[in-house]
Protein backbone atom coordinates (compact mmCIF):
# COMPACT_ATOMS: atom_id res chain seq x y z
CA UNK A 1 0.00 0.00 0.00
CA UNK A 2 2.75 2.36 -0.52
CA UNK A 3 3.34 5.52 -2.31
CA UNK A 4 6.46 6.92 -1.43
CA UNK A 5 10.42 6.66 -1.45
CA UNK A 6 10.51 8.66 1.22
CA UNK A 7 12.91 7.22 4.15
CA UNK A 8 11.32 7.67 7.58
CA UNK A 9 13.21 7.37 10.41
CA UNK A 10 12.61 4.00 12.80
CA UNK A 11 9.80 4.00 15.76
CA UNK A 12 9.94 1.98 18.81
CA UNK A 13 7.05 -0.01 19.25
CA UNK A 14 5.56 2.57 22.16
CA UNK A 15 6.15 5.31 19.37
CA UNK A 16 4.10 3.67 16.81
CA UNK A 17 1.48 2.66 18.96
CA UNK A 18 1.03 6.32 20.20
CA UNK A 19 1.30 7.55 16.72
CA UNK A 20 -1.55 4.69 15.80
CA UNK A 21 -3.71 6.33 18.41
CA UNK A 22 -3.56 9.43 17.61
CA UNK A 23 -4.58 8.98 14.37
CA UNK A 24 -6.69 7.07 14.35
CA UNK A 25 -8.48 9.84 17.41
CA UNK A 26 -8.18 12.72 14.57
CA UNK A 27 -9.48 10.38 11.77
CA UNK A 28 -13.00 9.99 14.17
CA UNK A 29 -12.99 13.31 16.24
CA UNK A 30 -11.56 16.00 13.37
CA UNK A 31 -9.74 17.69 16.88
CA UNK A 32 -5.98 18.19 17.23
CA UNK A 33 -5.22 15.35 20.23
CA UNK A 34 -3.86 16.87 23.24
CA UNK A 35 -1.78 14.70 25.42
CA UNK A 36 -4.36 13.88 27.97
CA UNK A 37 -6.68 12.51 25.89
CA UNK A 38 -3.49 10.85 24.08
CA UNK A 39 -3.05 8.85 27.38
CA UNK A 40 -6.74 8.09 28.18
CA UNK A 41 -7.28 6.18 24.96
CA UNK A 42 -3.97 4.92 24.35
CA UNK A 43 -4.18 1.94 27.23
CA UNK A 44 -0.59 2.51 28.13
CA UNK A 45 0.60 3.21 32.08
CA UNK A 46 2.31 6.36 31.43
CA UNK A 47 2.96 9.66 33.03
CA UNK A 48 1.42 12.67 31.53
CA UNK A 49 5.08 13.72 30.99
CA UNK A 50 6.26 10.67 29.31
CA UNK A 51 3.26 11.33 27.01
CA UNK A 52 4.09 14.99 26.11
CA UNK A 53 7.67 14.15 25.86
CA UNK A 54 6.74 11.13 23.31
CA UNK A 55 4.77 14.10 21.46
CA UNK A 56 7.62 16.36 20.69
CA UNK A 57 9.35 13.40 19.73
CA UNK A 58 6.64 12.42 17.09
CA UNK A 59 6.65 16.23 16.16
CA UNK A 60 10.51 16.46 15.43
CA UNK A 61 10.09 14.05 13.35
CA UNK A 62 7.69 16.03 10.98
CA UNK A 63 4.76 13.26 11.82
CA UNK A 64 2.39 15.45 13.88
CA UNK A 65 2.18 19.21 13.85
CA UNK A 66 -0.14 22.14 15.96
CA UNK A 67 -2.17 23.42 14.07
CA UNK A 68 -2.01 27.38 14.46
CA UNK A 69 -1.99 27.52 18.23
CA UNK A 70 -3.79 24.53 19.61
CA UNK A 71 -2.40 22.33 22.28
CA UNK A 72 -3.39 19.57 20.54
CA UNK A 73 -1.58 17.72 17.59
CA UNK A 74 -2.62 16.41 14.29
CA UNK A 75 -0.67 14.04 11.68
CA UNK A 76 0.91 15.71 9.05
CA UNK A 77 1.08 13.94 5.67
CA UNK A 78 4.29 12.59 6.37
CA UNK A 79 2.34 11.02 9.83
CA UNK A 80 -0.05 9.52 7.96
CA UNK A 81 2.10 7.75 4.99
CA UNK A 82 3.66 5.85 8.25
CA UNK A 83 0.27 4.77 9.41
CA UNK A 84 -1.07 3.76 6.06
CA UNK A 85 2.52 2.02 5.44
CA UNK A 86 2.80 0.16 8.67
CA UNK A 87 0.43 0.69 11.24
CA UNK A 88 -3.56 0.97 10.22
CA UNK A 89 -5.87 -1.78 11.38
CA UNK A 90 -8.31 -2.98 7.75
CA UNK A 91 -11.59 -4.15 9.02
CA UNK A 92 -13.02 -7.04 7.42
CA UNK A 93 -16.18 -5.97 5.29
CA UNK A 94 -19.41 -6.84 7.10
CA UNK A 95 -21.25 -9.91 4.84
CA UNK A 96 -24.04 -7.57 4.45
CA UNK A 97 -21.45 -5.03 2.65
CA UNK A 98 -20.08 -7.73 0.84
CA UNK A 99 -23.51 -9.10 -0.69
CA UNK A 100 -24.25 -5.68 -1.34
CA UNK A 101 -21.34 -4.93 -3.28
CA UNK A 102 -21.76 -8.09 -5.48
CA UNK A 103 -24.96 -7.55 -6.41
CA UNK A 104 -24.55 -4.62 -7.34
CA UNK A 105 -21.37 -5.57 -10.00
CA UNK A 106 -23.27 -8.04 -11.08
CA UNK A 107 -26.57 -6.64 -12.27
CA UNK A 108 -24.38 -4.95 -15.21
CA UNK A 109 -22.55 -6.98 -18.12
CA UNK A 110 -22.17 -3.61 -20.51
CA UNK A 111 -18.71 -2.56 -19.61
CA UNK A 112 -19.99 1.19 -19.89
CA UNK A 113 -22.51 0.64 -17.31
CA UNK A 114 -20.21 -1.13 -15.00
CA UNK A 115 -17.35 0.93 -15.20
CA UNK A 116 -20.23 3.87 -13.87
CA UNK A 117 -21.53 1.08 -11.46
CA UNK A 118 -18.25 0.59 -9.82
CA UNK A 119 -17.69 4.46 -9.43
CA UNK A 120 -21.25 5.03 -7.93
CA UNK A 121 -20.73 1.93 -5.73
CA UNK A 122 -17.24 3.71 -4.39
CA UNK A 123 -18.91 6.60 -3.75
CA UNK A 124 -22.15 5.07 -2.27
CA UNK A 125 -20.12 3.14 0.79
CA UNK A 126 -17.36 5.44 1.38
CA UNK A 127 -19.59 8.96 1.30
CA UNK A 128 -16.25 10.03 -0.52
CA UNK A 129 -15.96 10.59 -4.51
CA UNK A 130 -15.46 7.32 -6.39
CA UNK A 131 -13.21 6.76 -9.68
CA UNK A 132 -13.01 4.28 -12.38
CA UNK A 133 -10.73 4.52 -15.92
CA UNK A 134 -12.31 2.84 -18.68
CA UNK A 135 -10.60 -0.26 -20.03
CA UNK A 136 -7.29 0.39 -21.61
CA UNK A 137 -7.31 -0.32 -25.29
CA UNK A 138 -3.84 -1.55 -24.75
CA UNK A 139 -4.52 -4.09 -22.46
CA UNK A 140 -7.50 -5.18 -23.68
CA UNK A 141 -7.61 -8.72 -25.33
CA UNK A 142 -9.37 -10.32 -28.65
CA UNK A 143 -11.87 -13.54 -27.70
CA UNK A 144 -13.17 -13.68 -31.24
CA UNK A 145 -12.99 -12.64 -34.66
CA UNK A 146 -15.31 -13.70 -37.33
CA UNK A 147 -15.62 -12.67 -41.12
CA UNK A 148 -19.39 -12.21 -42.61
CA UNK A 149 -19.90 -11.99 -46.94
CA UNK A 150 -22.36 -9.44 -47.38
CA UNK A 151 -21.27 -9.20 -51.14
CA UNK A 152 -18.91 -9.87 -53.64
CA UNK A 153 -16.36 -7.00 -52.33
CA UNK A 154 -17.26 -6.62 -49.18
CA UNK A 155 -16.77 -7.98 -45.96
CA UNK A 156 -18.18 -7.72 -42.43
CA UNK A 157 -15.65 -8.43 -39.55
CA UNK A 158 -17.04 -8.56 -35.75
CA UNK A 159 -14.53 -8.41 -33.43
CA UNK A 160 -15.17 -9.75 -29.71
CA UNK A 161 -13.13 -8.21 -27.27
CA UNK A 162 -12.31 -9.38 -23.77
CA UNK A 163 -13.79 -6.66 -21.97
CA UNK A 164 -17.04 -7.58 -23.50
CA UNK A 165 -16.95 -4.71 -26.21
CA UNK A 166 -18.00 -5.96 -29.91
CA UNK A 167 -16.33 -4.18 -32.55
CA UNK A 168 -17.70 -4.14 -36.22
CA UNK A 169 -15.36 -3.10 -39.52
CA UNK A 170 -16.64 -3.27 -42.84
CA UNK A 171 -14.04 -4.63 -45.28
CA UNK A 172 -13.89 -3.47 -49.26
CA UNK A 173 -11.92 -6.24 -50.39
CA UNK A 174 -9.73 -6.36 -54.09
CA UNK A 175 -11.38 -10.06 -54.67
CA UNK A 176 -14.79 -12.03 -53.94
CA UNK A 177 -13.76 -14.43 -51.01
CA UNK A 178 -15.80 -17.82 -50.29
CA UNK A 179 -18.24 -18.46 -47.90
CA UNK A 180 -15.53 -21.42 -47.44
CA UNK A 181 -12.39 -19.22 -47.06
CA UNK A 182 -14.23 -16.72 -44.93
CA UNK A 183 -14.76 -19.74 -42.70
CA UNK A 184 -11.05 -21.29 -42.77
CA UNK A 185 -9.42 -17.74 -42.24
CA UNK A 186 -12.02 -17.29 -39.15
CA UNK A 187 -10.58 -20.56 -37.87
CA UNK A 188 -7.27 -19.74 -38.22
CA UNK A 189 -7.30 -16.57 -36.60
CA UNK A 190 -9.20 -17.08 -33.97
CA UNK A 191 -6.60 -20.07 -33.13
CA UNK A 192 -3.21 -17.91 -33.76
CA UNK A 193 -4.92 -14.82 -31.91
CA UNK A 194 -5.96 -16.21 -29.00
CA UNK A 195 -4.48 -14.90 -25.56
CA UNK A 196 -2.89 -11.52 -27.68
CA UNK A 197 -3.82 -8.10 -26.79
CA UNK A 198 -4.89 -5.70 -29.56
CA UNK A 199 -1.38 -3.92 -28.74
CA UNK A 200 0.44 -6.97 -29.54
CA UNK A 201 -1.40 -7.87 -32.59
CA UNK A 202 -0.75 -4.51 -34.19
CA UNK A 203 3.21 -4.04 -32.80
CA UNK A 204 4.11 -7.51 -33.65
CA UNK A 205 1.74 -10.49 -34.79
CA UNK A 206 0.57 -8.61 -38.24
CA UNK A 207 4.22 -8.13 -38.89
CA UNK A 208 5.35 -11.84 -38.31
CA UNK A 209 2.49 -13.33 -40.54
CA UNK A 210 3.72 -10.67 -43.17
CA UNK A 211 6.81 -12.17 -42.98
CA UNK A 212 5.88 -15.67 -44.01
CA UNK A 213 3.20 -14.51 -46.27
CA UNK A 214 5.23 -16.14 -49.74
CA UNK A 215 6.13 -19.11 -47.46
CA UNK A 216 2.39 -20.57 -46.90
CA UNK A 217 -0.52 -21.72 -48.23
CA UNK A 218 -3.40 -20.07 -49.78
CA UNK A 219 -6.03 -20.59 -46.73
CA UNK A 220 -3.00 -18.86 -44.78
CA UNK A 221 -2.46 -16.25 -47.47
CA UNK A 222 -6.25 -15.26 -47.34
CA UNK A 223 -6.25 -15.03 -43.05
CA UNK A 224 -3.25 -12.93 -43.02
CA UNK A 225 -4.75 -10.41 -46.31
CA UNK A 226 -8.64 -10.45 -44.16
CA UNK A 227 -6.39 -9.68 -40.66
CA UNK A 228 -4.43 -7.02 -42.10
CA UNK A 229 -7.58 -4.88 -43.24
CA UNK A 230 -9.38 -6.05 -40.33
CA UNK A 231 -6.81 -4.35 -38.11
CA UNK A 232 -5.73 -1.42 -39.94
CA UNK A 233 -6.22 1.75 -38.64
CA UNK A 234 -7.65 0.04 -35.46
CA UNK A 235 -8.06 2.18 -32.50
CA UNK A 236 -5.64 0.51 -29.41
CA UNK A 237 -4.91 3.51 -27.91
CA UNK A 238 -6.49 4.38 -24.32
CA UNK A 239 -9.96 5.76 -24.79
CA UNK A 240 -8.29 8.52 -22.15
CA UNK A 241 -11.43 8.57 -19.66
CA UNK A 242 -12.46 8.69 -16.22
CA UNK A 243 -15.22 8.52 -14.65
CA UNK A 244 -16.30 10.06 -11.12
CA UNK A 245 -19.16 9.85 -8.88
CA UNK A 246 -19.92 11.21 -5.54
CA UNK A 247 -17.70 14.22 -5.96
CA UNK A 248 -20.42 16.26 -3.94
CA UNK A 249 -19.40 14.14 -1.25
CA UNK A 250 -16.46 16.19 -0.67
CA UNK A 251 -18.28 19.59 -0.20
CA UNK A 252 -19.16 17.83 3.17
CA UNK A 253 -15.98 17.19 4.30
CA UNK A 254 -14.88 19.63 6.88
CA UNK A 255 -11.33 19.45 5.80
CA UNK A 256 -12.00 20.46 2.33
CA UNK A 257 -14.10 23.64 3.34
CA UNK A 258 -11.90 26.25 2.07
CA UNK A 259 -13.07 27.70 -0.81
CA UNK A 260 -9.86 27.56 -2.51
CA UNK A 261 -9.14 24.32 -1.81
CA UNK A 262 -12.71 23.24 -3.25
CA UNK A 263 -12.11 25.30 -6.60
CA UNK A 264 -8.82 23.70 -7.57
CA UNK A 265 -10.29 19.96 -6.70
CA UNK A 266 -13.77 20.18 -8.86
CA UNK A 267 -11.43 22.42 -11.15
CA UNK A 268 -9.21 19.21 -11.47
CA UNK A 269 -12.36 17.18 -11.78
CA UNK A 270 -13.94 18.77 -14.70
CA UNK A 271 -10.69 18.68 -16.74
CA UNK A 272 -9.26 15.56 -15.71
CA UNK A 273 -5.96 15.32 -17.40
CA UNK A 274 -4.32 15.66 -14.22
CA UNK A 275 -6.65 12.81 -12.56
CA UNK A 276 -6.11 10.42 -15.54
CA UNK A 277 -2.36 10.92 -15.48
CA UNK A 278 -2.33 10.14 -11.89
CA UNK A 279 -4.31 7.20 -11.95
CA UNK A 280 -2.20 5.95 -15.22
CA UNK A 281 0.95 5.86 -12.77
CA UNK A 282 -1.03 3.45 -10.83
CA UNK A 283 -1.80 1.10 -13.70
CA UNK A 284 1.60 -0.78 -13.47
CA UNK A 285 1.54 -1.50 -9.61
CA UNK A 286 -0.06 -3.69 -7.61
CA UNK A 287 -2.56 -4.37 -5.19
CA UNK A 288 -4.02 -1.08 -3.16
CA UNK A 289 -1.99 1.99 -3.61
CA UNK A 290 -2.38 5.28 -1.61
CA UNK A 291 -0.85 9.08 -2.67
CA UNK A 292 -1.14 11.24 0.22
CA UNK A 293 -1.53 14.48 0.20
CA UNK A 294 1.32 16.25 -2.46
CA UNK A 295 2.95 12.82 -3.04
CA UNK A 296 0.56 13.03 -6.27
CA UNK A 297 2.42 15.30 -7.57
CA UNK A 298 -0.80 18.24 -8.43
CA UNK A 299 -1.27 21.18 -6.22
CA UNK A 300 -4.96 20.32 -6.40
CA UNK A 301 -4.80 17.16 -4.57
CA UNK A 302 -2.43 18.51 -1.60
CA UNK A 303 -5.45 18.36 0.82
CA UNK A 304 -6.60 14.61 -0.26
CA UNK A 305 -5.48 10.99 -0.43
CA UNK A 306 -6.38 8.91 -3.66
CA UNK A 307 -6.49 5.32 -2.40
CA UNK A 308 -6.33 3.00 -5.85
CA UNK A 309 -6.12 -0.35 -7.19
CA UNK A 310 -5.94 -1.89 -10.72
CA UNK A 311 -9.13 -4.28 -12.20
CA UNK A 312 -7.39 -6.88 -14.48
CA UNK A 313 -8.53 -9.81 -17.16
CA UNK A 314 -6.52 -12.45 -17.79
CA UNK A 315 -4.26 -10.38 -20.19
CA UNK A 316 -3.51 -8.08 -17.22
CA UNK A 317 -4.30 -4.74 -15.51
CA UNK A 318 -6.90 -2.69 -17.78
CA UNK A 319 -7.80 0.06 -15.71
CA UNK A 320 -7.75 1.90 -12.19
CA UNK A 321 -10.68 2.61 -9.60
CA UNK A 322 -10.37 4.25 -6.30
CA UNK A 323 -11.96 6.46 -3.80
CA UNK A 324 -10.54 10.33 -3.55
CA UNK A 325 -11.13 11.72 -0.22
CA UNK A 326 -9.29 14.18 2.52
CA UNK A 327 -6.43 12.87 4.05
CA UNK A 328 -8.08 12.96 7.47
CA UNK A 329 -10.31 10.06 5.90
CA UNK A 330 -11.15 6.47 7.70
CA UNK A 331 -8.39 4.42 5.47
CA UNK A 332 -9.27 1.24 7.84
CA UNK A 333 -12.52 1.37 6.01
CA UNK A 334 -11.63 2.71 2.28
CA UNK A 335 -8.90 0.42 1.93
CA UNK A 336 -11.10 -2.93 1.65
CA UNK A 337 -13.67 -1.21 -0.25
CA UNK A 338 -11.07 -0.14 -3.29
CA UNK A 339 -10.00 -3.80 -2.93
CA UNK A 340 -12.96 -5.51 -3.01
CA UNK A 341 -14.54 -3.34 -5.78
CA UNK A 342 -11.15 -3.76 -7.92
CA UNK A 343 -11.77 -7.82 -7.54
CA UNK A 344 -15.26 -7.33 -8.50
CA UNK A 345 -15.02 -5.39 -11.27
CA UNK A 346 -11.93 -7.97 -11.98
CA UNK A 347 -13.95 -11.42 -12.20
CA UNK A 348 -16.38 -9.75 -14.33
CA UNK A 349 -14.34 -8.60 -17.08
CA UNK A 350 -12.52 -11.82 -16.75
CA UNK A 351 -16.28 -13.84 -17.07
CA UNK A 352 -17.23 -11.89 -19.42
């Protein structure tokens, strides 16, 4: 679950579990922790002094801060990237959540629709805004090609793809082709093409069957002429979209109240390069990751944590979903909820 190559610097166990404490207090109160209350809830036998001097220890370490003049303390970002790293508790999803969630994944097989289900879903448990990229074209896989005569010159190809999407291309070809050749080139492709990605059979499958064009026969010769019309000028590049729900969540949020800070977040919304970028840096990785605060790398998000994971097919990751939220948000309970969704949204693509 990590985000950073930051170094921090090493915690006795009392350290962390005071740390642990103390966020976990500001993530359910919103109020700087003062060191009484510090030792009240932290179950440890220790002098009000030991506590305060723990505090200042914490604080020299740039992991809590006052805020303006408070007694109290509050993590700072660098506070929180050691809780989220090291020391958060995940609950366990209740089975009611858990039904819930599956049902609703599964009452959608249009990838449109569940790509928008997912990101409503976020939103709906969390109260917090919920993301979800659309499949990347790059990733996404070919389960069936098939070639239709509809006359003498002109061909239909239907393309299945593995994230459900069906693809049609109408050929004009140079020579009438059987109803028997369309049939033995559909066989033949849909055996060498199996298990390749679009990107692959564009960068490097078209170009090998080129290459042994002279060398075969003519049912080969006639699969390799249909495939390389079929996939010309076929779009595999990322359809380059994102799509958000809940983001009036976040007007709630006390820690997003500034004006300001609101502007430059639903500013960064509405034009989401910035949030597509971000979430493409999560594509590769995997499992749950979590940018905190400016370790995203936009001015925008300096206020919030973007907890992410990656929904796969058997081909590999296609796309990012995650929850955007303060950084004073309950991570105990968003983590499972990005993971759970991302496994979802995972077995149905892959069922699909």
């Amino acid at each position: 679950m990590t985000k950073s190559t930051e170094s921090f610097p090493e915690l006795n166990e009392r350290a962390k579990h005071l740390l642990k404490v103390l966020i976990e207090q500001y993530i359910d109160s919103g109020q700087p922790i003062a060191s009484t209350a510090l030792a009240n809830q932290s179950g440890l036998s220790l002098s009000s002094a030991t506590i305060r001097n723990a505090m200042a220890n914490l604080e020299d370490m740039g992991l809590i801060h006052a805020p303006h003049t408070s007694a109290g303390r509050i993590p700072t970002p660098k506070g929180y990237r050691v809780f989220v790293d090291s020391l958060v508790s995940v609950q366990a999803l209740d089975d009611k959540t858990l039904l819930q969630m599956q049902g609703h994944i599964d009452l959608w097989s249009n990838p449109t629709d569940l790509i928008h289900s997912a990101s409503n879903l976020l939103s709906g448990i969390t109260q917090l805004a919920g993301i979800v990229t659309l499949p990347s074209r790059e990733h996404v896989g070919i389960r069936r090609i098939e070639f239709i005569r509809l006359s003498a010159k002109q061909v239909l190809v239907v393309l299945v793809l593995t994230d459900g999407e069906i693809q049609n291309k109408l050929l004009e070809v140079k020579r009438e082709y059987s109803l028997s050749e369309l049939q033995q080139a559909t066989n033949y492709l849909n055996e060498t093409l199996e298990g390749q990605t679009l990107q692959q059979v564009k960068e490097k499958l078209l170009n090998d069957m080129r290459d042994v064009y002279d060398t075969v026969d003519q049912t080969m010769r006639n699969a390799i002429e249909l495939a390389d019309q079929a996939f010309d000028n076929l779009d595999t590049e990322s359809q380059n979209e994102v799509v958000m729900a809940g983001q009036n969540n976040l007007i709630q949020c006390d820690d997003l109240s500034d004006r300001g800070t609101l502007r430059d977040l639903f500013g960064a919304f509405d034009e989401k390069r910035q949030m597509l970028s971000l979430l493409n840096t999560a594509l590769e990785a995997d499992g749950v990751q979590i940018f905190i605060g400016n370790e995203s790398g936009y001015q925008a998000f300096d206020d919030c944590s973007l907890v992410t994971s990656t929904y796969q097919t058997e081909d590999g990751s296609i796309g990012v979903l995650g929850v955007v939220g303060p950084t004073r948000m309950s991570y105990d309970r968003v983590i499972p909820v990005v993971d759970i969704t991302a496994r979802l949204l995972s077995a149905t693509f892959k069922n699909s």
